[in-house]
Protein backbone atom coordinates (compact mmCIF):
# COMPACT_ATOMS: atom_id res chain seq x y z
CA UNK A 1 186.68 90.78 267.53
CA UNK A 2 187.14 87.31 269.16
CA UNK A 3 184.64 84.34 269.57
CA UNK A 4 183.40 83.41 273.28
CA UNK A 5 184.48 80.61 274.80
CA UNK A 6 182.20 77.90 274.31
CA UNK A 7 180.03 78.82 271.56
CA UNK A 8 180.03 78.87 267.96
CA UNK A 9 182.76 81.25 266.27
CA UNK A 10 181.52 82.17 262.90
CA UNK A 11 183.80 85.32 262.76
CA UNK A 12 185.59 83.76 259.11
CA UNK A 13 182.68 82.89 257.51
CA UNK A 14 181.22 86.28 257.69
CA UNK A 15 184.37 88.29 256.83
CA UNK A 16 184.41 86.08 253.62
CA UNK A 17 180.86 86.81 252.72
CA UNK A 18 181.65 90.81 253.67
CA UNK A 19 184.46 90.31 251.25
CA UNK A 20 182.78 88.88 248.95
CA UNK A 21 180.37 91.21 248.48
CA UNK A 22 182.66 94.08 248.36
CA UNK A 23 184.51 92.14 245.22
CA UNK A 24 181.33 91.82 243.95
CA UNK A 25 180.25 95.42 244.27
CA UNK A 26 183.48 96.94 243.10
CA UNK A 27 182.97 94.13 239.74
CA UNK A 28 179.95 96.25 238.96
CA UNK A 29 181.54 99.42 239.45
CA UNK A 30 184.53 98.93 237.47
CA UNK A 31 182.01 97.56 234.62
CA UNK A 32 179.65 100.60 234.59
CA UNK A 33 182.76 102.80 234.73
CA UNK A 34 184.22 100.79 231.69
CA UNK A 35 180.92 101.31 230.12
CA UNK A 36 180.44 105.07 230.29
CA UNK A 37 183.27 105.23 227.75
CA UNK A 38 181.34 103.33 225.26
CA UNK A 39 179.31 105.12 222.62
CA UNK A 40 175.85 106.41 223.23
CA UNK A 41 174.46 102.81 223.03
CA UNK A 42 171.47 104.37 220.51
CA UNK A 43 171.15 107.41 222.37
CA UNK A 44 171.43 110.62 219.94
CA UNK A 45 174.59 112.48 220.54
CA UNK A 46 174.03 116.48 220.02
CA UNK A 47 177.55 117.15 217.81
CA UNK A 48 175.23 114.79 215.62
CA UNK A 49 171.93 117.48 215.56
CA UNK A 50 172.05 119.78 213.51
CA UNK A 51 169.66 122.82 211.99
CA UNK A 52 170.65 125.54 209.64
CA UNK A 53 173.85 124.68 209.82
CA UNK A 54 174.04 125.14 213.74
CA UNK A 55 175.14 122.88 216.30
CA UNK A 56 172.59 121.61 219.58
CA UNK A 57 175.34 122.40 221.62
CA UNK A 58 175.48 126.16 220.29
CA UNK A 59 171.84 126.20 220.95
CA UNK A 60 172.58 125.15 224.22
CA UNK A 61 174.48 128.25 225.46
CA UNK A 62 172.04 130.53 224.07
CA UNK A 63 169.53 128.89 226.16
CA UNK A 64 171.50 129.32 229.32
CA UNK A 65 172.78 132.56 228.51
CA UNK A 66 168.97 134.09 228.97
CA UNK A 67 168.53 131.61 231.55
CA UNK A 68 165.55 130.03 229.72
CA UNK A 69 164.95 127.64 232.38
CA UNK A 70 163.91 129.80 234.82
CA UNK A 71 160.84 129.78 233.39
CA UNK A 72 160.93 126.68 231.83
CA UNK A 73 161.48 122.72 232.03
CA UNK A 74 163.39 120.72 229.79
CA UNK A 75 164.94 117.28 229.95
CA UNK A 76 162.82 117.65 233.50
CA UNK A 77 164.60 120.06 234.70
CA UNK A 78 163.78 123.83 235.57
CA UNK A 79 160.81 125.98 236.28
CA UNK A 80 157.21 125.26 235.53
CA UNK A 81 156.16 129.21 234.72
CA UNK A 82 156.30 128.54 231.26
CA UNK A 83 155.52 124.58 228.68
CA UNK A 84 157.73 122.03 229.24
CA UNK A 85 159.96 122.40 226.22
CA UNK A 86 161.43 119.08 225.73
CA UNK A 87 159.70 117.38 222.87
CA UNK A 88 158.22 121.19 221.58
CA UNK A 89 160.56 120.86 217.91
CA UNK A 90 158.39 117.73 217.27
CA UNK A 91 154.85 118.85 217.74
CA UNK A 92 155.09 122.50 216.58
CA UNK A 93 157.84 122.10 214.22
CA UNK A 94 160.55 124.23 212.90
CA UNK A 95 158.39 127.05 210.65
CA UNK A 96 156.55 127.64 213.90
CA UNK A 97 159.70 127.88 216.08
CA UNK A 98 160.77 130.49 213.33
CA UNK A 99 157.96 132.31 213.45
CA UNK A 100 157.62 132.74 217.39
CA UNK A 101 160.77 133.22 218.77
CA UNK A 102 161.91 136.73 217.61
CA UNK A 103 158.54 137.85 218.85
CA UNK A 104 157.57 135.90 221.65
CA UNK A 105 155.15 138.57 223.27
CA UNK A 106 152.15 137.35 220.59
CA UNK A 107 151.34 133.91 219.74
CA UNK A 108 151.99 133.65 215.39
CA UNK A 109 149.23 133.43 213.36
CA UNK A 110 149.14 130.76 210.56
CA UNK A 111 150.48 133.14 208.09
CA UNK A 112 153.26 134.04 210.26
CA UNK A 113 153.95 130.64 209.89
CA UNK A 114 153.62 130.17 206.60
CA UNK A 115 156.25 133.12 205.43
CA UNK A 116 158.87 131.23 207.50
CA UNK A 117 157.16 128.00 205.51
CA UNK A 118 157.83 129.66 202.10
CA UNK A 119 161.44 129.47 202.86
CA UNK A 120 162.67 126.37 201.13
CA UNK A 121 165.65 125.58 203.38
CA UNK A 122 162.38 125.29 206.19
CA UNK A 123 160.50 123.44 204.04
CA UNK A 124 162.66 121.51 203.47
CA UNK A 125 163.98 120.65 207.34
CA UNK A 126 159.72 120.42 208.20
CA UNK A 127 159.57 117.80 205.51
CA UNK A 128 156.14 119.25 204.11
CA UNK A 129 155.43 121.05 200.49
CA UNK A 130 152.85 123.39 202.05
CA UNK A 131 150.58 124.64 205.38
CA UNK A 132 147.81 122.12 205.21
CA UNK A 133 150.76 119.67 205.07
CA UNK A 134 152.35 121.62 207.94
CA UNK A 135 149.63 121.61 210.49
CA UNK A 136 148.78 117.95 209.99
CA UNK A 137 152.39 116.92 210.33
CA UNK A 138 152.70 119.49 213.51
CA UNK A 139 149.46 119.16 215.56
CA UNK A 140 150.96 121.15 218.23
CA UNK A 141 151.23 124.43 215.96
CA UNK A 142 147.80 124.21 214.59
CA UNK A 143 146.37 124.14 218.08
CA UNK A 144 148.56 126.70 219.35
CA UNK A 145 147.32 128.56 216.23
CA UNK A 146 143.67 127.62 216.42
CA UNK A 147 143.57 128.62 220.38
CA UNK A 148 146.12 131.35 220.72
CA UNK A 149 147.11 132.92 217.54
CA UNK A 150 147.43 136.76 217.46
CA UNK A 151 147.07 137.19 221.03
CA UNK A 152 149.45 138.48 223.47
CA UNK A 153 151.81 135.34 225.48
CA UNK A 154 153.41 135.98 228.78
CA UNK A 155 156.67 135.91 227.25
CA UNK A 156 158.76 138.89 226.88
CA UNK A 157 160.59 139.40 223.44
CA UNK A 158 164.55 138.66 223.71
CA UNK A 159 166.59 140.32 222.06
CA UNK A 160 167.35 136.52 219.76
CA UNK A 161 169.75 137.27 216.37
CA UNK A 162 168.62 134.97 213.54
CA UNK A 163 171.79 133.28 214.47
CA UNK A 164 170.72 132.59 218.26
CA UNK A 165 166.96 131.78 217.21
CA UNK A 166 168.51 128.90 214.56
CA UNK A 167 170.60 127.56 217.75
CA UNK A 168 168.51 127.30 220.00
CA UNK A 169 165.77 125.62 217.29
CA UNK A 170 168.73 123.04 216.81
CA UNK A 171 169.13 122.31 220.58
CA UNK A 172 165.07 121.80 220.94
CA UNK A 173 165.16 119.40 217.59
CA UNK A 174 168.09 117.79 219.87
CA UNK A 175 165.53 117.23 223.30
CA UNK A 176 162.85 116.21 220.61
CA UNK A 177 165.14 113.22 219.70
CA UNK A 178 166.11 112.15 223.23
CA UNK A 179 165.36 109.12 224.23
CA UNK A 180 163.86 110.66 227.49
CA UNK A 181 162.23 107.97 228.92
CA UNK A 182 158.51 108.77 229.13
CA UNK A 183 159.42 112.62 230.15
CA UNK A 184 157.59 114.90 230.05
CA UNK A 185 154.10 113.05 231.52
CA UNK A 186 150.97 113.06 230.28
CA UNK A 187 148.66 115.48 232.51
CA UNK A 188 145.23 114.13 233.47
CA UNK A 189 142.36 116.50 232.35
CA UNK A 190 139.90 113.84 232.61
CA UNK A 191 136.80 116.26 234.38
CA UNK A 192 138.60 119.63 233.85
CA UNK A 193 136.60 121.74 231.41
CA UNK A 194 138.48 125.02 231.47
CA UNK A 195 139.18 125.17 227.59
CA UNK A 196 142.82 124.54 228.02
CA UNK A 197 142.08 120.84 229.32
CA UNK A 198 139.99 120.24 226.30
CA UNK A 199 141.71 117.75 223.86
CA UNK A 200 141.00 119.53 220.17
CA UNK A 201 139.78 117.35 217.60
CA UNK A 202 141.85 116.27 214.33
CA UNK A 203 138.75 117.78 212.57
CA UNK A 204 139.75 121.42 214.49
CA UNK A 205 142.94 121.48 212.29
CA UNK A 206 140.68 122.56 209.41
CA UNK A 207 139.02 124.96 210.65
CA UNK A 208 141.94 127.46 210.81
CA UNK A 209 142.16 129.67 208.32
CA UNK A 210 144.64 132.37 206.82
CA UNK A 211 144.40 135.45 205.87
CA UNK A 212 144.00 134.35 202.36
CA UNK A 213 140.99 132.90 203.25
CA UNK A 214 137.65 134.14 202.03
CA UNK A 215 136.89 135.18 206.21
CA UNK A 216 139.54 137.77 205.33
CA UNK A 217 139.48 138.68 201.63
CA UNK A 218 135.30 139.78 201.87
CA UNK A 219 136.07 141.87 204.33
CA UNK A 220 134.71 145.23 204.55
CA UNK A 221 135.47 147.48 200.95
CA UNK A 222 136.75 150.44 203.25
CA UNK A 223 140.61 149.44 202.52
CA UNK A 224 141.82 150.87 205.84
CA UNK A 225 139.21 148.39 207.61
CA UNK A 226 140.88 145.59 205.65
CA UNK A 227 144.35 146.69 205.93
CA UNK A 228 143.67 146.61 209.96
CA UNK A 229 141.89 143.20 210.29
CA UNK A 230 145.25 142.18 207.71
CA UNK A 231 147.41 143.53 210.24
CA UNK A 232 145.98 141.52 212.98
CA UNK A 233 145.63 138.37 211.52
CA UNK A 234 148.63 138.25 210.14
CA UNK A 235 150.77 138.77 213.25
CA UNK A 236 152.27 142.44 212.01
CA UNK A 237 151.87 143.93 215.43
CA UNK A 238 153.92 141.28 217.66
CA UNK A 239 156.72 142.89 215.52
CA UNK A 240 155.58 146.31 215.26
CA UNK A 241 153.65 149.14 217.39
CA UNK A 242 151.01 151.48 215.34
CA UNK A 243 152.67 154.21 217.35
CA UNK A 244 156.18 155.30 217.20
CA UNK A 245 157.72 153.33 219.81
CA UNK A 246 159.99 150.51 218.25
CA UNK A 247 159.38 146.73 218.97
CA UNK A 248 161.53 144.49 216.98
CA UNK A 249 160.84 146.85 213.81
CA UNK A 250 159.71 150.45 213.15
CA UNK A 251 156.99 151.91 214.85
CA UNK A 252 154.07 152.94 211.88
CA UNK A 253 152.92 155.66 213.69
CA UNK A 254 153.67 158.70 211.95
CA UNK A 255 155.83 156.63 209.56
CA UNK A 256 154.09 157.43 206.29
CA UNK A 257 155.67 160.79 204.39
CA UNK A 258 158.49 160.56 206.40
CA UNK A 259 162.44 160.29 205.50
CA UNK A 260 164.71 157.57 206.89
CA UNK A 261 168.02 157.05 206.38
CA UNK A 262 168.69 153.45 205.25
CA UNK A 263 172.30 151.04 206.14
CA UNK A 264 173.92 152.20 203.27
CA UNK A 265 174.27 155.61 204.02
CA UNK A 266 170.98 156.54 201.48
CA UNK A 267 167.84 158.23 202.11
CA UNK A 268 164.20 157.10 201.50
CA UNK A 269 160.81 158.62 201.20
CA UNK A 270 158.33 156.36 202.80
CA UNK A 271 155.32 156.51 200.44
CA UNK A 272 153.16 153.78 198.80
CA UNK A 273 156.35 152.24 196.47
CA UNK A 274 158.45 151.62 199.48
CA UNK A 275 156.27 150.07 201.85
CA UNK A 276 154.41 147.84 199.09
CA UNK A 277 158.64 146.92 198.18
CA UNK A 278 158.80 146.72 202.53
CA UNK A 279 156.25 144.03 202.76
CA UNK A 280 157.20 141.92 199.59
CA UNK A 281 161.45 142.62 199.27
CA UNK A 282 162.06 143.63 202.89
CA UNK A 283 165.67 143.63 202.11
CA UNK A 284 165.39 145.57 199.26
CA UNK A 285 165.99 148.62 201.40
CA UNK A 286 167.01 148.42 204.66
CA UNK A 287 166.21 151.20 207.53
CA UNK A 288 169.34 152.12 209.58
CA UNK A 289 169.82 150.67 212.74
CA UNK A 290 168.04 147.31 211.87
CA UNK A 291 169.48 144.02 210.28
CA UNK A 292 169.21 142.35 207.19
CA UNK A 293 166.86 139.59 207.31
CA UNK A 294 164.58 140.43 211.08
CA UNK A 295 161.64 140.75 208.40
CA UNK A 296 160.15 138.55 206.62
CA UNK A 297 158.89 138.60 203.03
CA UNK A 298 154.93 138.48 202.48
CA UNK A 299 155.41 137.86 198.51
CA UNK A 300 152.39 134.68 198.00
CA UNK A 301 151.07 135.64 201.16
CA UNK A 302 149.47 138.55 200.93
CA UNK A 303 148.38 139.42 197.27
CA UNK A 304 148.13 142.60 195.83
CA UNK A 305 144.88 144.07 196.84
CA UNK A 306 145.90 143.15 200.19
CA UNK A 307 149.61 144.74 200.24
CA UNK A 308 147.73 147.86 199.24
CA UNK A 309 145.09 148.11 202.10
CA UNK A 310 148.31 147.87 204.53
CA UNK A 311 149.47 150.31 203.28
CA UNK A 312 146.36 152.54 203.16
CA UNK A 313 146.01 151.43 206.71
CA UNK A 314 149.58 152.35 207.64
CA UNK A 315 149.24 155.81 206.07
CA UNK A 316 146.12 156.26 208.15
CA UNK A 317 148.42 156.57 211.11
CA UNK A 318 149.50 159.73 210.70
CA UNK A 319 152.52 161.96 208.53
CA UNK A 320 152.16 163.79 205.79
């Protein structure tokens, strides 16, 4: 490009201002690419997140594996079918996490909850000596509790090993500690009323109840009544069927009198002795075909009288 004759060339100032800026621009990249090598300036790494001994980064790959964020977002990204998942390790908490993942098809119930609770390793990682503790420290489980406990989700049960469940509980406890930068947002419910978009009290957290409780333990004296209303508060069925299809354990129906063969190669009548020892030593005896550990024990849960009317209401569902 040349000047005109006769007027004013400014042709070098310009290309030193163009020049200029390009130094300038190429000063700032080569400084943020110097500074992507530095450490996380405060930002938590996930080789340093750990839960039971599992990495976030194992937890990762489990959640891509069942492509998890197809129905869900995290980190803000992914689908919206399903809660944001991003900060849901730090308002429901590890017990509940337990408690819900290897049967996602029914919301827990708080004694769900509290048998993953009664593990001290959980108690321990929750930072809580008991339930009441629990569901103060984690308002988001005693809502979820209070609102949905018991009652069938929209989520399908995956076929999670303890192994997968404790991975992916370390990559949400990773999210949870993100600095994410005001993600996810805070809906606006002001003038909704659907029950959903109602903010529950502190005072609410109190009024959920186990099945310890007196609601449950004056119950009706027929002990197959009891052992029912047991079975539904206390989240049995999101685990198993009362007929004799299996879920994620044995299907009752028809259970009682029979013979199963057990891991070890051993036999088993199933009569009173073994499912009382079923519900409070699970791993006492385990069926073939199903892993150590996938149950839960109910010992200081559920006390005597009420391990009996299980099994009365068990034995009600047919065999001999």
């Amino acid at each position: 490009m040349s000047c005109k004759e006769g007027e004013l060339c400014e042709e070098g100032r310009k290309r030193k201002v163009a020049m200029l800026v390009l130094g300038f621009m190429a000063l700032i990249f080569v400084a943020l690419s110097l500074m992507s090598f530095l450490d996380s300036r405060g930002q938590v790494i996930p080789k340093n997140v750990q839960y039971a001994g599992f990495e976030a980064v194992q937890g990762k790959r489990v959640f891509q594996a069942y492509n998890c964020m197809g129905c869900h977002t995290i980190v803000g990204n992914g689908a919206y079918f399903g809660p944001d998942l991003t900060n849901t390790y730090d308002i429901t908490g590890p017990a509940w996490l337990e408690a819900f993942m290897p049967s996602a098809a029914s919301w827990p119930t708080q004694a769900a909850v509290q048998v993953q609770l009664n593990k001290p390793e959980i108690a321990k990682e929750a930072g809580v000596d008991g339930i009441e503790a629990y569901l103060e420290k984690y308002p988001g489980a005693a809502e979820r509790i209070m609102r949905r406990s018991g009652h069938a989700s929209i989520m399908p049960n995956l076929p999670l090993s303890g192994d997968e469940v404790s991975s992916v509980i370390a990559f949400l406890k990773y999210t949870s500690q993100m600095d994410t930068e005001g993600w996810p947002p805070v809906p606006r419910v002001a003038g909704l009323t659907f029950p959903h978009a109602t903010q529950m009290p502190a005072a609410a957290v109190s009024t959920v109840v186990s099945p310890q409780s007196g609601a449950v333990a004056n119950a009706l004296e027929d002990p197959v009544a009891l052992g029912e209303k047991l079975v539904k508060d206390t989240g049995c069925t999101a685990c198993h069927s009362t007929g004799s299809d299996t879920v994620i354990g044995p299907g009752w129906g028809g259970l009682y009198g029979s013979v199963v063969t057990l891991n070890d190669g051993s036999s088993a009548d199933v009569d009173d002795a073994y499912l009382t020892e079923a519900l409070l030593d699970p791993n006492a005896q385990i069926a073939a075909g199903f892993a150590t550990g996938l149950m839960p024990a109910y010992t200081g849960i559920l006390d005597t009288d009420q391990v009996a009317a299980i099994v009365a209401y068990i034995r009600s569902l047919g065999g001999e």
